[in-house]
Protein backbone atom coordinates (compact mmCIF):
# COMPACT_ATOMS: atom_id res chain seq x y z
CA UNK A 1 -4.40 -2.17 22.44
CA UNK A 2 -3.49 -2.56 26.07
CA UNK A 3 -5.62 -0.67 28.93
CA UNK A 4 -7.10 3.27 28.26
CA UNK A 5 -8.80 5.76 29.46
CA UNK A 6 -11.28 7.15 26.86
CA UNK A 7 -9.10 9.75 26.29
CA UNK A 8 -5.83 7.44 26.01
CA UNK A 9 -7.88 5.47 23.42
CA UNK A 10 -8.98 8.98 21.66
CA UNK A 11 -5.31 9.97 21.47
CA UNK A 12 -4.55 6.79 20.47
CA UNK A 13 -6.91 6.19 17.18
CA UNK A 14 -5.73 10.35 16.49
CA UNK A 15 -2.26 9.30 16.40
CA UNK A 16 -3.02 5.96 13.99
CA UNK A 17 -5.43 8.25 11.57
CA UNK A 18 -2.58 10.52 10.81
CA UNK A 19 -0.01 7.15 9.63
CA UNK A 20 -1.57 7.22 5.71
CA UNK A 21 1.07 3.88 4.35
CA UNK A 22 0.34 1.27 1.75
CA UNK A 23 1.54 -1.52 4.07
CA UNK A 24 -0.86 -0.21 6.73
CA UNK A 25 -4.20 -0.73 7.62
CA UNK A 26 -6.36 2.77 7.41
CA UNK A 27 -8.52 3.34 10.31
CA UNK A 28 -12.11 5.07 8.88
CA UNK A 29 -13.90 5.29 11.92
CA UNK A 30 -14.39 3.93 15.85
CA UNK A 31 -17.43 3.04 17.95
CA UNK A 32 -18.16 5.35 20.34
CA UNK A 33 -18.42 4.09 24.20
CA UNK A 34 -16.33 0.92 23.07
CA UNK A 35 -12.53 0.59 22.62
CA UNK A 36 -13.32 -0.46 18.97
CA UNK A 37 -11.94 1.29 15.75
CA UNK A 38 -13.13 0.18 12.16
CA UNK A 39 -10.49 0.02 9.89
CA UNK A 40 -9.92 -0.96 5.90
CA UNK A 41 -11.60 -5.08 5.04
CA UNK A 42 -9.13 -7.24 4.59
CA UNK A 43 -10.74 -10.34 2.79
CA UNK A 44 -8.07 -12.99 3.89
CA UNK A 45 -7.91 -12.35 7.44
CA UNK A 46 -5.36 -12.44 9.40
CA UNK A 47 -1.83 -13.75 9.46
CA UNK A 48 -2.94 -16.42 12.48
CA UNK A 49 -6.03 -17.18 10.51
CA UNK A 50 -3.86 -17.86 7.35
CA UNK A 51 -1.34 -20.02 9.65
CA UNK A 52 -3.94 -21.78 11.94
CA UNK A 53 -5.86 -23.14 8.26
CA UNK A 54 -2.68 -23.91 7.17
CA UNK A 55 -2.09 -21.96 4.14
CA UNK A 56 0.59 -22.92 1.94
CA UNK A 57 2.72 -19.33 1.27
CA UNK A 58 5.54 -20.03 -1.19
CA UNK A 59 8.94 -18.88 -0.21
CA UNK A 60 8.29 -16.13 -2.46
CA UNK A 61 5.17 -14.68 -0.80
CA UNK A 62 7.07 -15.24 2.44
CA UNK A 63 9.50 -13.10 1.48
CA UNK A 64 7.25 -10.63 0.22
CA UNK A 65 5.21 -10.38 3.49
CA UNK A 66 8.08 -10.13 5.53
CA UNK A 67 9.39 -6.90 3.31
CA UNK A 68 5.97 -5.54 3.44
CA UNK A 69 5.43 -6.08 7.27
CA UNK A 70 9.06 -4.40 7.48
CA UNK A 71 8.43 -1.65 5.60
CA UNK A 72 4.92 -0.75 7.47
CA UNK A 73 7.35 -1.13 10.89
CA UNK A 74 9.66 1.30 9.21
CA UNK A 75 7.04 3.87 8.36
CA UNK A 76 5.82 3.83 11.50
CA UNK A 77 9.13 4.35 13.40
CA UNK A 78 10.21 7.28 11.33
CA UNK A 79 6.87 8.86 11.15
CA UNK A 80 7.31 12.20 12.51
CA UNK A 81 5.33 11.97 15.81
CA UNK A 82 8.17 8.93 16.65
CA UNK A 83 5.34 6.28 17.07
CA UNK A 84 6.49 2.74 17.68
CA UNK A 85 4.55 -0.50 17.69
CA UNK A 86 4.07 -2.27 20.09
CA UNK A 87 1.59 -5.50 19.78
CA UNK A 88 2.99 -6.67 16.82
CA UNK A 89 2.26 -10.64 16.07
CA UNK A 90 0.09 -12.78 13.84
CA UNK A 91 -2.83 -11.58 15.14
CA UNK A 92 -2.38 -7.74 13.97
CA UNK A 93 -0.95 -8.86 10.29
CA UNK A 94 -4.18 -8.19 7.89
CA UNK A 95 -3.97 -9.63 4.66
CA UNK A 96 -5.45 -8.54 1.24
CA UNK A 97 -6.68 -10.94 -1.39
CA UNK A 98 -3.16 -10.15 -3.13
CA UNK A 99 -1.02 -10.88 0.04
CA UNK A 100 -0.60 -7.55 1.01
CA UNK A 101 -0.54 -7.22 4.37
CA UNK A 102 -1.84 -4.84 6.53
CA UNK A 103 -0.39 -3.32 10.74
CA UNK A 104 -2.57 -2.84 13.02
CA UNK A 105 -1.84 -3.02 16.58
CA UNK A 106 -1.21 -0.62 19.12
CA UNK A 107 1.13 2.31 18.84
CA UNK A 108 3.00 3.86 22.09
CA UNK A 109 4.73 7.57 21.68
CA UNK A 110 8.54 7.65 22.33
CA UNK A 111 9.30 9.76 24.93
């Protein structure tokens, strides 16, 4: 999530709480003293995990995680506080036992 000040980070994990999307991951707490939120479980990992054991997607599911990743981006971009993403690669793609996948990643206020 890039370097904060513990109130940068507060403002930060304020700012992702109030994003409530389907495609993205809900954030239900963070650790105090640490730059560490806890968000949603997401049994299958993430997108690098799922590439680096080299899972077999079908074109299908491909698809389908590229219209669900697009459609968290979107949310995020229109949200009303014009958030934007910025950290976004395999690493930050969560994935659900039925290939839903979740954002995460850091989120920078247009100015």
């Amino acid at each position: 999530m890039g370097t904060f000040s513990e109130e940068g980070f507060e403002n930060e994990v304020k700012h992702y709480k109030s994003l409530q999307h389907k495609k993205i991951v809900n954030i239900l707490g963070r650790v105090r003293g640490e730059f560490a939120i806890i968000v949603d479980f997401c049994e299958q990992g993430t997108l690098s995990d799922a590439i680096r054991n080299r899972a077999e997607f079908s074109t299908l599911t491909k698809i389908h995680l590229a219209c669900d990743i697009a459609e968290g981006l979107h949310y995020i971009h229109s949200h009303r506080d014009s958030q934007h993403h910025t950290n976004l690669h395999t690493k930050n793609i969560l994935l659900t036992t039925y290939q839903t996948k979740r954002v995460k990643g850091s989120l920078k206020k247009t100015l």
